[in-house]
C-alpha atoms as a PDB file:
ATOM      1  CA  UNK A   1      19.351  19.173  26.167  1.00  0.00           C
ATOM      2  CA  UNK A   2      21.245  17.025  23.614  1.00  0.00           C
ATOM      3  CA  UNK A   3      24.573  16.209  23.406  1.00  0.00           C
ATOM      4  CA  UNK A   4      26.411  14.410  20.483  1.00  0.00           C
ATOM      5  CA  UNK A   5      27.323  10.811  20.367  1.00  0.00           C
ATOM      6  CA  UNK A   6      29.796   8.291  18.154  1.00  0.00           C
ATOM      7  CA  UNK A   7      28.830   9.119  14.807  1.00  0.00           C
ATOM      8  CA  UNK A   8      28.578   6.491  11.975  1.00  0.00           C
ATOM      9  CA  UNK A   9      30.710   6.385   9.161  1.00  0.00           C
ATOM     10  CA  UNK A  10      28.924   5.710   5.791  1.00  0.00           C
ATOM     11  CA  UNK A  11      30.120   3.922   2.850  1.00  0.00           C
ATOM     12  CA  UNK A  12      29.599   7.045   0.684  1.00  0.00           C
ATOM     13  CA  UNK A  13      28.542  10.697   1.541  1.00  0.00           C
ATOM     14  CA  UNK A  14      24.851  11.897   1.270  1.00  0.00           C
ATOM     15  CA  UNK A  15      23.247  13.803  -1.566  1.00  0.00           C
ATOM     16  CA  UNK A  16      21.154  17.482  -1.472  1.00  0.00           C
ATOM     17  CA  UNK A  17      17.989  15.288  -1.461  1.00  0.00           C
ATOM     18  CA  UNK A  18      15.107  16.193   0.932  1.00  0.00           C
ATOM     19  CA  UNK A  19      14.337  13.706   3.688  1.00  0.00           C
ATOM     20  CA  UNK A  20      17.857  11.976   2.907  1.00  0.00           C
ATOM     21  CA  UNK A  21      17.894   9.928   6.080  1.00  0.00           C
ATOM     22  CA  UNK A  22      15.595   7.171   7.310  1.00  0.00           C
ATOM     23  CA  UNK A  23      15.947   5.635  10.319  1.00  0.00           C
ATOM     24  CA  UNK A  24      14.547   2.004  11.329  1.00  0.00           C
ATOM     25  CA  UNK A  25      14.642   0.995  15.619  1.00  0.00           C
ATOM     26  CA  UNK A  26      13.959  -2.711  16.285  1.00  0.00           C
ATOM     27  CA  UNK A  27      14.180  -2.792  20.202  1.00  0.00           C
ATOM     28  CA  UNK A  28      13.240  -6.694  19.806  1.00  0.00           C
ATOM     29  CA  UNK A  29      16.292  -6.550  18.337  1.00  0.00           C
ATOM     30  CA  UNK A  30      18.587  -4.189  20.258  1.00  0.00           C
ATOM     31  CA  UNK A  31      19.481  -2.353  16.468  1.00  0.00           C
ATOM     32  CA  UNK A  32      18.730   0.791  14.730  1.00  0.00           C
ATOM     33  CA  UNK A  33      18.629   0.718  10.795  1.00  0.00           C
ATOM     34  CA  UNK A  34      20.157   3.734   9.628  1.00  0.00           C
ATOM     35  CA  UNK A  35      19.673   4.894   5.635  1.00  0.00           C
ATOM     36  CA  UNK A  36      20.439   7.736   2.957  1.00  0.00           C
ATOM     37  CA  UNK A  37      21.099   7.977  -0.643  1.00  0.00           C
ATOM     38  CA  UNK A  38      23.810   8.907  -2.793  1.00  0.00           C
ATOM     39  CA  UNK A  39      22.987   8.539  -6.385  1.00  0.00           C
ATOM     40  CA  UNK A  40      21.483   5.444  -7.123  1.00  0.00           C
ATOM     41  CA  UNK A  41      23.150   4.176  -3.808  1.00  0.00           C
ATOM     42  CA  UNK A  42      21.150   3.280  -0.827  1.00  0.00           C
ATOM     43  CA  UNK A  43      23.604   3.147   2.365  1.00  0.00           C
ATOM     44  CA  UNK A  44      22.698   1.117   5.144  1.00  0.00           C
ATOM     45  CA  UNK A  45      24.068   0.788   8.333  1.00  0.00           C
ATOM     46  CA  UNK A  46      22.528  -1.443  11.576  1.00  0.00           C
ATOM     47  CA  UNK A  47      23.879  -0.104  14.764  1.00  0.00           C
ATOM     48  CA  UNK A  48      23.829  -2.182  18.027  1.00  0.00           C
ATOM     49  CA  UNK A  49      22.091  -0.548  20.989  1.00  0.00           C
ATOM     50  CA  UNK A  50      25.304   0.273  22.669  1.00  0.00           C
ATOM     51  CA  UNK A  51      26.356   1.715  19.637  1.00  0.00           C
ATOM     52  CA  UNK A  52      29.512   0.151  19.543  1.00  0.00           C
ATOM     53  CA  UNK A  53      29.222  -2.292  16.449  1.00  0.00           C
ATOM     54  CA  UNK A  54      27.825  -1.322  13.000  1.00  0.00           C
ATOM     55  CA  UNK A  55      27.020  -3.334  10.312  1.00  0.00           C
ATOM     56  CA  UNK A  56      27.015  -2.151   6.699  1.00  0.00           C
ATOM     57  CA  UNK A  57      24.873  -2.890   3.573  1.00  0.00           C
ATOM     58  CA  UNK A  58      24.246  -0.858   0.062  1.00  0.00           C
ATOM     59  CA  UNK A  59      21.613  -1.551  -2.374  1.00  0.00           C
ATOM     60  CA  UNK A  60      21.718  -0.670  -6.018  1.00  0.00           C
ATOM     61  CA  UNK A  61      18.422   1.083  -7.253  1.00  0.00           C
ATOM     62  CA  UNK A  62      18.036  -0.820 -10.412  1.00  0.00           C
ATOM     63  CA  UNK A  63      17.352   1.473 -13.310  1.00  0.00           C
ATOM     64  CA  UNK A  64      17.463  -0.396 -17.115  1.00  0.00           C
ATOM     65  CA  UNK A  65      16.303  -0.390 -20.275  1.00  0.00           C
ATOM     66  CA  UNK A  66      13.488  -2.485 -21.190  1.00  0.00           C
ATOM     67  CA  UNK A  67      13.503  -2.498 -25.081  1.00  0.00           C
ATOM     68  CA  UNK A  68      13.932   1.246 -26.580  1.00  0.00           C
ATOM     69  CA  UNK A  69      12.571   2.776 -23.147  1.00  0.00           C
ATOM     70  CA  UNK A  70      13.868   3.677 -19.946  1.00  0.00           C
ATOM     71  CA  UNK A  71      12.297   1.750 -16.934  1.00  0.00           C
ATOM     72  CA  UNK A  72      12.522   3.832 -13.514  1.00  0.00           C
ATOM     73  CA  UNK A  73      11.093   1.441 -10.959  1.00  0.00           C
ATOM     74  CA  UNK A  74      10.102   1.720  -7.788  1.00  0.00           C
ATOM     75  CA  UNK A  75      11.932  -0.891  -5.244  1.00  0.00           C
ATOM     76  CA  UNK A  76      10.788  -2.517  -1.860  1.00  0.00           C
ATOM     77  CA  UNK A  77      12.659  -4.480   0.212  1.00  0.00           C
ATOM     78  CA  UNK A  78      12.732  -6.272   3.541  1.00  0.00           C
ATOM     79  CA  UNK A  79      13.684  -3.674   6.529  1.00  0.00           C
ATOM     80  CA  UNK A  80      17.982  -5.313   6.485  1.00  0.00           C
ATOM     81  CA  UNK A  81      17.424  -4.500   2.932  1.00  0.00           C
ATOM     82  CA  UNK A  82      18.524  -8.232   2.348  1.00  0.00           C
ATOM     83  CA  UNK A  83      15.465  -8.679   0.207  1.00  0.00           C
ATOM     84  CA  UNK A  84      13.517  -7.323  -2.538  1.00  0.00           C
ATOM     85  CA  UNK A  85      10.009  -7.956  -2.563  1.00  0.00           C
ATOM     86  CA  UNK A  86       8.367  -5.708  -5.189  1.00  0.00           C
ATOM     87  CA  UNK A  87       9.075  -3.146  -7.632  1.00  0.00           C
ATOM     88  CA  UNK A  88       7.075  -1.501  -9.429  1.00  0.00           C
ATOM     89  CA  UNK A  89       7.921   0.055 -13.169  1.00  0.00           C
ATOM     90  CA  UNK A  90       7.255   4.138 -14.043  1.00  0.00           C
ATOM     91  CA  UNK A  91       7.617   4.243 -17.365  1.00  0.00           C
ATOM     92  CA  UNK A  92       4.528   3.681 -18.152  1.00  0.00           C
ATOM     93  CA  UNK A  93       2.990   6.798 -16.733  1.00  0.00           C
ATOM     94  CA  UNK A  94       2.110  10.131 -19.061  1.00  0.00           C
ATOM     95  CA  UNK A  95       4.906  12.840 -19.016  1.00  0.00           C
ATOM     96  CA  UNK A  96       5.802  15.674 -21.264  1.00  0.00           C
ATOM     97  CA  UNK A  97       8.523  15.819 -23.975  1.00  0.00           C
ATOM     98  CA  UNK A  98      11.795  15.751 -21.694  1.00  0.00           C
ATOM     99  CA  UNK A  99      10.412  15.829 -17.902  1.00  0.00           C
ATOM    100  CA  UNK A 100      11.927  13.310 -15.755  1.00  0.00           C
ATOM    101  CA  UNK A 101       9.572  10.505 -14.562  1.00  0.00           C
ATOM    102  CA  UNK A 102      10.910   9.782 -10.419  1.00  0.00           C
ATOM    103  CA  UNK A 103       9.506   8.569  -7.308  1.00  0.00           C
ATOM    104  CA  UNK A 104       9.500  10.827  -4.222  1.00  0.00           C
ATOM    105  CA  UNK A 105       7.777  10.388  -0.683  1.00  0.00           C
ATOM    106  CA  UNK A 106       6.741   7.274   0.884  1.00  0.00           C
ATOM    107  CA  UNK A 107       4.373   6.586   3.958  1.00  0.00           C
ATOM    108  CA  UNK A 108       1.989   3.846   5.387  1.00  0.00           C
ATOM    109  CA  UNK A 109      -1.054   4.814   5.686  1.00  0.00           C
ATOM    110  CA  UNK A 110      -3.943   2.854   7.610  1.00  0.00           C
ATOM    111  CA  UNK A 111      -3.246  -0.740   8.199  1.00  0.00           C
ATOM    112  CA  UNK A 112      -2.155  -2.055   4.860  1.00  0.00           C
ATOM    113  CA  UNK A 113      -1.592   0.900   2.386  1.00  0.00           C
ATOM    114  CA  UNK A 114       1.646   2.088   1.362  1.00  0.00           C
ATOM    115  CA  UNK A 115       2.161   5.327  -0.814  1.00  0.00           C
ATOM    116  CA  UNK A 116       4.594   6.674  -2.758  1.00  0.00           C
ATOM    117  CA  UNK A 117       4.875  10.292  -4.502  1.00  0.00           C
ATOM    118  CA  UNK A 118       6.050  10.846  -8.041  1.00  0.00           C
ATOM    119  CA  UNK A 119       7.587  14.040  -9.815  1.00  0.00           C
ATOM    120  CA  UNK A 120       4.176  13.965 -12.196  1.00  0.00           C
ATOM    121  CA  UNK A 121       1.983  15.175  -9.242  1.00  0.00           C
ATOM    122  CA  UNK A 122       0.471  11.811  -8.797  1.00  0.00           C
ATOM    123  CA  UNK A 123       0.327   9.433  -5.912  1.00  0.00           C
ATOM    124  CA  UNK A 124       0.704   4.975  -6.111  1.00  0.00           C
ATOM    125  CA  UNK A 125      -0.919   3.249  -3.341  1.00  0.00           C
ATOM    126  CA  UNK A 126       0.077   0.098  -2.877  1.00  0.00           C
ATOM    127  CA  UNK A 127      -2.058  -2.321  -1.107  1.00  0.00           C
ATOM    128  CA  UNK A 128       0.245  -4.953   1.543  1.00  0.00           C
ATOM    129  CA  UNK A 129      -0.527  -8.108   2.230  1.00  0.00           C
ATOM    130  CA  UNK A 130      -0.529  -9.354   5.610  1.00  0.00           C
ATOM    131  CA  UNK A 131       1.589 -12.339   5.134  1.00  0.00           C
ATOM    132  CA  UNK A 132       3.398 -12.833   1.192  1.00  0.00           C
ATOM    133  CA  UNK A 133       4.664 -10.880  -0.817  1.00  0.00           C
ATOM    134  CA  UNK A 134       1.520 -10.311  -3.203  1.00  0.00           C
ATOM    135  CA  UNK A 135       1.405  -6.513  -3.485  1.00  0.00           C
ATOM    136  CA  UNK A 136      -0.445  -4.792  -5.579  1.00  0.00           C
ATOM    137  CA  UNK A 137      -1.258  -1.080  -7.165  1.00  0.00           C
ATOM    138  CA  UNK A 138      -4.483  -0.382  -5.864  1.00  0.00           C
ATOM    139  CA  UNK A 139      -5.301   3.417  -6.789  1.00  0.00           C
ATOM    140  CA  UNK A 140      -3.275   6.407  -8.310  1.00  0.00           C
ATOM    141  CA  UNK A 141      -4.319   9.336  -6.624  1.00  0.00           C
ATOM    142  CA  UNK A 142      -4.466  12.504  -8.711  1.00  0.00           C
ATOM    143  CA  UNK A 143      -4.688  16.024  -6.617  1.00  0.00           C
ATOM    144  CA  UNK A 144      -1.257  17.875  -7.353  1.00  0.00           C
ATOM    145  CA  UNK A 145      -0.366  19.818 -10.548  1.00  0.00           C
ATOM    146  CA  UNK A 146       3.613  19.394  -9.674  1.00  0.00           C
ATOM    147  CA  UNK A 147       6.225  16.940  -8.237  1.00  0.00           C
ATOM    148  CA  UNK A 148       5.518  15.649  -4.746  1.00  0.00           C
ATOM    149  CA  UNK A 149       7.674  16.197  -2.123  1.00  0.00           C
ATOM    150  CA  UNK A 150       7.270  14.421   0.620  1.00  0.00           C
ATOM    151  CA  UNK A 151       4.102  12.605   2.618  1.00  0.00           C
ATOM    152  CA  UNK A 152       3.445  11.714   6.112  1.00  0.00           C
ATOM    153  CA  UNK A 153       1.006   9.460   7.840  1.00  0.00           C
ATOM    154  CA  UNK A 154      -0.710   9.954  11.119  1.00  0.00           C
ATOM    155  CA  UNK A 155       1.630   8.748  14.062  1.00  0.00           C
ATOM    156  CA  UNK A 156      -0.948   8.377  16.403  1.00  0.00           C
ATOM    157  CA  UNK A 157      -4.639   7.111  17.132  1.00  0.00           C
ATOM    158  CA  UNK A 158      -7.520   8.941  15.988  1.00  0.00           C
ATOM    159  CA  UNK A 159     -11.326   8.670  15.662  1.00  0.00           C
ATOM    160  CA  UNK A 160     -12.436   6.116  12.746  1.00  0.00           C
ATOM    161  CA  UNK A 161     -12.484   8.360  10.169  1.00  0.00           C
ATOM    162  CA  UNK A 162     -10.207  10.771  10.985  1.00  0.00           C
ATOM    163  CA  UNK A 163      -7.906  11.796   8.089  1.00  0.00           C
ATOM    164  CA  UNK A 164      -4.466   9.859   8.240  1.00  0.00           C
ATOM    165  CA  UNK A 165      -1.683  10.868   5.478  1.00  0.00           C
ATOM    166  CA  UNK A 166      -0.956  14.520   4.090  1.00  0.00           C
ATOM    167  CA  UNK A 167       1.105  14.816   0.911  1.00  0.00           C
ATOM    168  CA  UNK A 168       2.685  18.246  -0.338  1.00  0.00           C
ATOM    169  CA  UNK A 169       4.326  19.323  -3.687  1.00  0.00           C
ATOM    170  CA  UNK A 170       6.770  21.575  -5.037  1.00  0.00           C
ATOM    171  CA  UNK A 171       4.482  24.576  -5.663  1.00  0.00           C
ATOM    172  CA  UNK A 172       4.199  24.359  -1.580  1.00  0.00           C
ATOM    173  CA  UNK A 173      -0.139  22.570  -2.021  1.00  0.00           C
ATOM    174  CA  UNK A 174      -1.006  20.281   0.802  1.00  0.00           C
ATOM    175  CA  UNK A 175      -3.585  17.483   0.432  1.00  0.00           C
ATOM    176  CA  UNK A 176      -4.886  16.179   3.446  1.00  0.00           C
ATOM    177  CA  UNK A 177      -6.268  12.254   2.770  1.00  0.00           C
ATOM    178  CA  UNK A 178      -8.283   9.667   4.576  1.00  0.00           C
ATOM    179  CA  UNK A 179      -7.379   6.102   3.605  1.00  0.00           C
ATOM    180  CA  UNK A 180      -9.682   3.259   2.928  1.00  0.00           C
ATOM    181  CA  UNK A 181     -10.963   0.687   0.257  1.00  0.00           C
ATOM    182  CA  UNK A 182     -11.134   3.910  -1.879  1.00  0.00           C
ATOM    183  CA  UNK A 183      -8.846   7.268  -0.856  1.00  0.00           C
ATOM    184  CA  UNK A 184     -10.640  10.376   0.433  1.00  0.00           C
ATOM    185  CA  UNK A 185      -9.103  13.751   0.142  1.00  0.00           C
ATOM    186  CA  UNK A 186     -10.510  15.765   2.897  1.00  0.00           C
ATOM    187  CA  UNK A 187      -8.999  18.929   2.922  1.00  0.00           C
ATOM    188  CA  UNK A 188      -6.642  20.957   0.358  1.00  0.00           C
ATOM    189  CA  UNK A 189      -4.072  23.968   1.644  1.00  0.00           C
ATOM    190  CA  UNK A 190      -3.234  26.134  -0.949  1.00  0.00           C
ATOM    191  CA  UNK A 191       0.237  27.158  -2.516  1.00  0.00           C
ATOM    192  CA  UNK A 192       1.990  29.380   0.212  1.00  0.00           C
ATOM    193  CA  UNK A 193       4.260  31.040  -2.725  1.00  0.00           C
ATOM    194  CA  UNK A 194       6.966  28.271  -1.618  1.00  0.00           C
ATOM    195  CA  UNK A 195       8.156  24.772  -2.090  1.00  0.00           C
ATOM    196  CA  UNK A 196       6.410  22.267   1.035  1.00  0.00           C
ATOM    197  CA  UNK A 197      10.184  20.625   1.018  1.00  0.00           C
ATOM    198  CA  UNK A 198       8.713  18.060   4.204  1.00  0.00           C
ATOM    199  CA  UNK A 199       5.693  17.266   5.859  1.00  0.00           C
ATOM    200  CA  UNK A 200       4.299  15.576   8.821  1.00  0.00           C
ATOM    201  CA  UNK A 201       0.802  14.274  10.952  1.00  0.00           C
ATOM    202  CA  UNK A 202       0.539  14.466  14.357  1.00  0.00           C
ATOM    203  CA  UNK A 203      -2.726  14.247  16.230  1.00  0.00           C
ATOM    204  CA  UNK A 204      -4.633  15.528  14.419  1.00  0.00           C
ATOM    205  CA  UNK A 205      -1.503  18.766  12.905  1.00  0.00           C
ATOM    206  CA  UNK A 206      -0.102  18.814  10.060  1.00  0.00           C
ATOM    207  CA  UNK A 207       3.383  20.084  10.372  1.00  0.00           C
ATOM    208  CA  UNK A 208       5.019  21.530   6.925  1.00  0.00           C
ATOM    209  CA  UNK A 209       8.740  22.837   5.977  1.00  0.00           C
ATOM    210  CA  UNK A 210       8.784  25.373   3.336  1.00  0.00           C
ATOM    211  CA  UNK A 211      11.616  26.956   1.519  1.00  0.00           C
ATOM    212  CA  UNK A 212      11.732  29.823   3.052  1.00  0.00           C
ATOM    213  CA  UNK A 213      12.906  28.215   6.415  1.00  0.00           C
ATOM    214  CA  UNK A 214       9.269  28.567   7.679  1.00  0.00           C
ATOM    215  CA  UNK A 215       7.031  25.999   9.827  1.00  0.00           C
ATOM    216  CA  UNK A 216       3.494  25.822   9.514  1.00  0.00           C
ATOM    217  CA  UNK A 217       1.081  24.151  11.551  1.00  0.00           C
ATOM    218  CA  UNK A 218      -2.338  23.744  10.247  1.00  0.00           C
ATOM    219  CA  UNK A 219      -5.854  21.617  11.287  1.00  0.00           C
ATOM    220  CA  UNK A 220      -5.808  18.622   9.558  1.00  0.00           C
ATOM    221  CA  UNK A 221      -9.202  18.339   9.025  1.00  0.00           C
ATOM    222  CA  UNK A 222     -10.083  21.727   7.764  1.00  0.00           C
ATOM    223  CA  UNK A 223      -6.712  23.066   6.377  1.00  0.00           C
ATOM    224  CA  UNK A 224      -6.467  26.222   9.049  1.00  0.00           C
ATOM    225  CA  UNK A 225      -3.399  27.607   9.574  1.00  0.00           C
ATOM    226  CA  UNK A 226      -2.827  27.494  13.365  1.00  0.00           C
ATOM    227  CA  UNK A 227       0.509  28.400  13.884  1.00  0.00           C
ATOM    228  CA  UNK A 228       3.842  29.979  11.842  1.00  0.00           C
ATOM    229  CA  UNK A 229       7.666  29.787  13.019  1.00  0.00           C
ATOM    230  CA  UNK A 230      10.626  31.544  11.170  1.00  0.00           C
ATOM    231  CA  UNK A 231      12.302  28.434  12.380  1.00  0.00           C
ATOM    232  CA  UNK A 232      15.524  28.597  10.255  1.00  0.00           C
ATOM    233  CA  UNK A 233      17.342  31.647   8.172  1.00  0.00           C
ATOM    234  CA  UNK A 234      17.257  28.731   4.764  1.00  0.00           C
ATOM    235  CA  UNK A 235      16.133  26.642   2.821  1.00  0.00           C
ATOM    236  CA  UNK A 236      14.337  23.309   5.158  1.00  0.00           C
ATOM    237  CA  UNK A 237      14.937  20.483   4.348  1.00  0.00           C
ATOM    238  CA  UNK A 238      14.131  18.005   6.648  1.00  0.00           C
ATOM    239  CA  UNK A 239      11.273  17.350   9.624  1.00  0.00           C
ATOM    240  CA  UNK A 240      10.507  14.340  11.360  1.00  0.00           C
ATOM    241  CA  UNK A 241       8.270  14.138  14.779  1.00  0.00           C
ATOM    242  CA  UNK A 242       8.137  11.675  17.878  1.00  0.00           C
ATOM    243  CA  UNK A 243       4.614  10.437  18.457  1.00  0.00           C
ATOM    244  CA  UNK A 244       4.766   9.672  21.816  1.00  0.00           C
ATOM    245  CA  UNK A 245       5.871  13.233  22.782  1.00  0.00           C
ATOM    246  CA  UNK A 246       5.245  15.855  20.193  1.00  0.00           C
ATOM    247  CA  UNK A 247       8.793  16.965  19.661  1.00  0.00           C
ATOM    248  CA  UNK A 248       9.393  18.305  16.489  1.00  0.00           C
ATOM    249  CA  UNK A 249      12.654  17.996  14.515  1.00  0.00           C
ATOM    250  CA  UNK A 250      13.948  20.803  11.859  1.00  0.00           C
ATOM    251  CA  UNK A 251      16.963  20.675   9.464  1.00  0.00           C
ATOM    252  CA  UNK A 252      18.429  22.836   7.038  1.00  0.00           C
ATOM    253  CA  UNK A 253      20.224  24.629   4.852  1.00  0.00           C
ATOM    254  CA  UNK A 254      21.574  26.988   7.454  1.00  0.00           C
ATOM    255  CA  UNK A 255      23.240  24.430   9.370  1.00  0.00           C
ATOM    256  CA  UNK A 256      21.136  24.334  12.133  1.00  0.00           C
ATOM    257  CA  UNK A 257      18.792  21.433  13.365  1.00  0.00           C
ATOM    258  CA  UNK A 258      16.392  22.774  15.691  1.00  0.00           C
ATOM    259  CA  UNK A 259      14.279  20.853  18.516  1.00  0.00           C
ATOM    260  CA  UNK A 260      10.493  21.893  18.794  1.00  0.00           C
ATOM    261  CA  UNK A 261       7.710  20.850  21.818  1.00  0.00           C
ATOM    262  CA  UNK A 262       4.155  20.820  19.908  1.00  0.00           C
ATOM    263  CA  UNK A 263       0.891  20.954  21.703  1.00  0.00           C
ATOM    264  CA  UNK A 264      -2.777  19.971  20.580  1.00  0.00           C
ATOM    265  CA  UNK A 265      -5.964  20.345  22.620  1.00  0.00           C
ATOM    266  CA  UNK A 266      -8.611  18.755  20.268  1.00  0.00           C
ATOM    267  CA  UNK A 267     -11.575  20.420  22.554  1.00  0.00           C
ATOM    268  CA  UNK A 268     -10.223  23.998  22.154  1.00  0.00           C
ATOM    269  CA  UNK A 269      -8.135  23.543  18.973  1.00  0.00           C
ATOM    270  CA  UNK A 270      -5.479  25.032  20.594  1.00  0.00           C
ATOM    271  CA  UNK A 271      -1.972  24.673  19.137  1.00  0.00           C
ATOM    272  CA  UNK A 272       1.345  25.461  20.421  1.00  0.00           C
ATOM    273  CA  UNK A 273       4.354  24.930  19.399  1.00  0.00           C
ATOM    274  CA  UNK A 274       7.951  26.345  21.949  1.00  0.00           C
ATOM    275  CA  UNK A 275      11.582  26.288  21.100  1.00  0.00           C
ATOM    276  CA  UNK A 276      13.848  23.295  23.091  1.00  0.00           C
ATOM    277  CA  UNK A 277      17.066  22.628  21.581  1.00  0.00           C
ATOM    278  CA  UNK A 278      19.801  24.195  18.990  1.00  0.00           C
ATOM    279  CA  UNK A 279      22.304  22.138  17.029  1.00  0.00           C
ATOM    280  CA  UNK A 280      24.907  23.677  14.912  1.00  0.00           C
ATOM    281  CA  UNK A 281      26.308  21.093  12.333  1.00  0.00           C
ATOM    282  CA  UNK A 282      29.317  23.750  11.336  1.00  0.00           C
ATOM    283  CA  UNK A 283      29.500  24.558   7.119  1.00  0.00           C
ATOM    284  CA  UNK A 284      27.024  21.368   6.869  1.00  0.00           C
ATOM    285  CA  UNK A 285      24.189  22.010   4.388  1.00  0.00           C
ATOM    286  CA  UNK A 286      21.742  19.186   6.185  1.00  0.00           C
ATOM    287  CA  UNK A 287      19.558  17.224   4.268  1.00  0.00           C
ATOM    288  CA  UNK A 288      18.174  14.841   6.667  1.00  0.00           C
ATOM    289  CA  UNK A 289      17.220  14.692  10.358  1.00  0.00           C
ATOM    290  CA  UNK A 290      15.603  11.836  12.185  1.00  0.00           C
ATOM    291  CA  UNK A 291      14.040  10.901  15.688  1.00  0.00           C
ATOM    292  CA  UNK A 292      16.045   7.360  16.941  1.00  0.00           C
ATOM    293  CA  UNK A 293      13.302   6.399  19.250  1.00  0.00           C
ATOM    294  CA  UNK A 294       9.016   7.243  19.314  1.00  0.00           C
ATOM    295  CA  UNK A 295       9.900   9.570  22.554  1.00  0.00           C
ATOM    296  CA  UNK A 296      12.485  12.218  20.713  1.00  0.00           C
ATOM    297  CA  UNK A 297      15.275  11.055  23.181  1.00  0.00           C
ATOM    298  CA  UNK A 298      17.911  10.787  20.589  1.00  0.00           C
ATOM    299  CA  UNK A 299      18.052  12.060  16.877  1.00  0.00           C
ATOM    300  CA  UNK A 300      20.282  11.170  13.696  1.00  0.00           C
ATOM    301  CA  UNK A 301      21.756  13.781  11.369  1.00  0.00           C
ATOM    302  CA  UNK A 302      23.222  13.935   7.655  1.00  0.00           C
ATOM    303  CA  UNK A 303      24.694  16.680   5.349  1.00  0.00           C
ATOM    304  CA  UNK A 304      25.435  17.616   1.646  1.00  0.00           C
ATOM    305  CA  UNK A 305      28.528  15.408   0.986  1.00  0.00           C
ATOM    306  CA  UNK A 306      28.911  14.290   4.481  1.00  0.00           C
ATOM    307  CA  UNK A 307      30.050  10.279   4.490  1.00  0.00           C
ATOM    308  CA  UNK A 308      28.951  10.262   8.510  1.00  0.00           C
ATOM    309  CA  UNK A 309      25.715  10.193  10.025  1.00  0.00           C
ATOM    310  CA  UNK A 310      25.610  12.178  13.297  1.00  0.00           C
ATOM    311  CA  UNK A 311      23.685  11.401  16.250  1.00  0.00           C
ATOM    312  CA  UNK A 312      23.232  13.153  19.546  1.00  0.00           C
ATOM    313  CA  UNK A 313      21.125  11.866  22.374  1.00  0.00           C
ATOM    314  CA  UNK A 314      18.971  13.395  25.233  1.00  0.00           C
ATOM    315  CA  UNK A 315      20.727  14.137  28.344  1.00  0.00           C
END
C-alpha cells in the first residue's frame, strides 16, 4: 500500500515522451535527483531526504548549426547536471530524405559501457573511463530496422556471461545483448504487431510495455515468452523495476500506474508475476513512472502537461 506524498513543482510541465522521468538517489548524500523533459528543456530538481527543500536546475539541449547542416548531439553531464562532459554529434549518421535523426534510450551496461538508442535503428556505445572525462564511441550496434525505444540493463548479478542490456524498437523487436570488448546479441524477440514503448532486465526477465497496454515477460537468454498481463486499458508508457525486490512499476495512458511483485526461479524457469497496488492519477495521460529507492518503497510520477512530479511512498 502506497499513499501520496508532497509533490514537486517543476519549472515547466512534461512532454508525451516515453520514459519522461529519471530519477537519481544519493543516500551519501541524503538527496534524490529528480528529471523530465519538455522540449529541449531538461528539468531538474534535488530533493532533500525529508523532502522538505528542493533545489532546481534546467539544462538546455544544445542543438546548432554547424555550417549548412543541422548538428543533433548527444549530451552528458555530471549527475547535478552542473557539468557537461561529452557530447557527441548525429549528423553524421545515414538517414533518408526528410527522417529525423534523434537519440532515444540510454543504459549502462557492464562496468564501463554506456548506450544510447537512435530513431535510425542503431545503437552508440560509449566506452567510460574510470577517472577523466576521455570518452569515447566504441561500437555502433546495428540489429533494429526502426527507431529505438527504450533499453535496459541488468539490475542485478548474474553468471559471467550472462546477457546484460535488452533494447526494443518501435515495430515492438527486442534484442537481447551481452556486453564486452566487442557486443554480443544473444537472443532476438520478434515484432508482437505493437510498439515495445519500455523495457527492462531483471534476473535474468526481460520485462516489456507495448502499446496495447500489455506486459510481457520473456527468458532473457532464449527470447521465450513466459508470462502476459493486460496490465492497463492504453497505450504504456512507462516501466521501471526495483532490483532488490522485483516490484514492477507500470504507467500509462489510462491514468493508472500500477504496482507489480515479479518472481524468477532460475532452476525451474518459473516466472510469476501478481498484482499489488493501483494509482489513479485523475485525467493525467502519464508519461513517466519511477522507483525512488532499489527496494520499490516509494515511486515518482509525471503526466502530459503536468508542471509537478508526484510521489507516493510505501506505507
Amino acid at each position: 500500500m502506497y499513499r501520496k506524498e508532497k509533490s514537486i513543482v517543476l519549472k515547466d510541465s512534461s512532454l508525451a515522451l516515453y520514459n519522461n522521468l529519471s530519477v537519481l538517489p544519493l543516500p551519501a548524500k541524503q538527496l534524490t535527483y529528480f528529471a523530465s523533459v519538455h522540449g529541449s528543456t531538461v528539468n531538474m530538481v534535488s530533493a532533500s531526504a525529508d523532502g522538505l527543500s528542493f533545489s532546481h536546475r534546467q539544462l538546455q539541449a544544445n542543438e546548432g548549426s554547424l555550417g549548412v547542416s543541422t548538428s543533433i548531439i548527444t549530451q552528458m553531464y555530471e549527475s547535478d547536471g552542473s557539468v557537461m562532459v561529452y557530447w557527441h554529434a548525429l549528423d553524421g549518421m545515414q538517414a533518408s530524405p526528410g527522417q529525423a535523426v534523434f537519440a532515444r534510450g540510454v543504459a549502462s551496461a557492464g562496468q564501463r559501457f554506456i548506450c544510447v538508442g537512435t530513431s535510425l535503428g542503431s545503437v552508440l556505445v560509449f566506452d567510460i573511463p574510470s577517472k577523466g572525462t576521455n570518452v569515447s564511441l566504441s561500437e555502433v550496434l546495428e540489429a533494429h530496422s526502426d527507431s529505438v525505444t527504450d533499453m535496459g540493463a541488468e539490475l542485478c548479478k548474474q553468471p559471467e556471461g550472462a546477457p546484460d542490456m535488452v533494447t526494443a524498437d518501435d515495430l515492438g523487436t527486442l534484442c537481447v545483448w551481452r556486453s564486452g570488448e566487442e557486443f554480443k546479441r544473444v537472443a532476438k524477440i520478434p515484432a508482437s504487431g505493437c510498439t515495445c514503448s519500455s523495457v527492462k532486465l531483471w534476473n535474468g526477465i526481460v520485462a516489456a510495455g507495448y502499446g496495447d497496454g500489455h506486459i510481457r515477460l520473456y527468458e532473457a537468454a532464449s527470447g521465450t515468452l513466459r508470462a502476459k498481463v493486460a496490465a492497463h486499458a492504453r497505450w504504456i508508457y512507462a516501466l521501471d523495476l526495483a532490483p532488490l525486490s522485483g516490484k514492477l512499476l507500470s504507467g500509462a495512458e489510462d491514468s493508472f500506474v500500477q504496482v507489480w511483485g515479479l518472481s524468477h526461479d532460475p532452476d525451474t524457469e518459473a516466472v510469476e508475476i501478481e498484482h499489488l497496488h493501483t494509482e489513479c492519477v485523475t485525467d493525467t495521460q502519464v508519461c513517466g513512472a519511477r522507483f525512488c529507492t532499489p527496494e520499490g518503497s516509494a515511486f515518482a510520477v509525471t503526466g502530459y502537461e503536468l508542471n509537478e512530479i508526484l510521489r507516493y511512498s510505501q506505507v
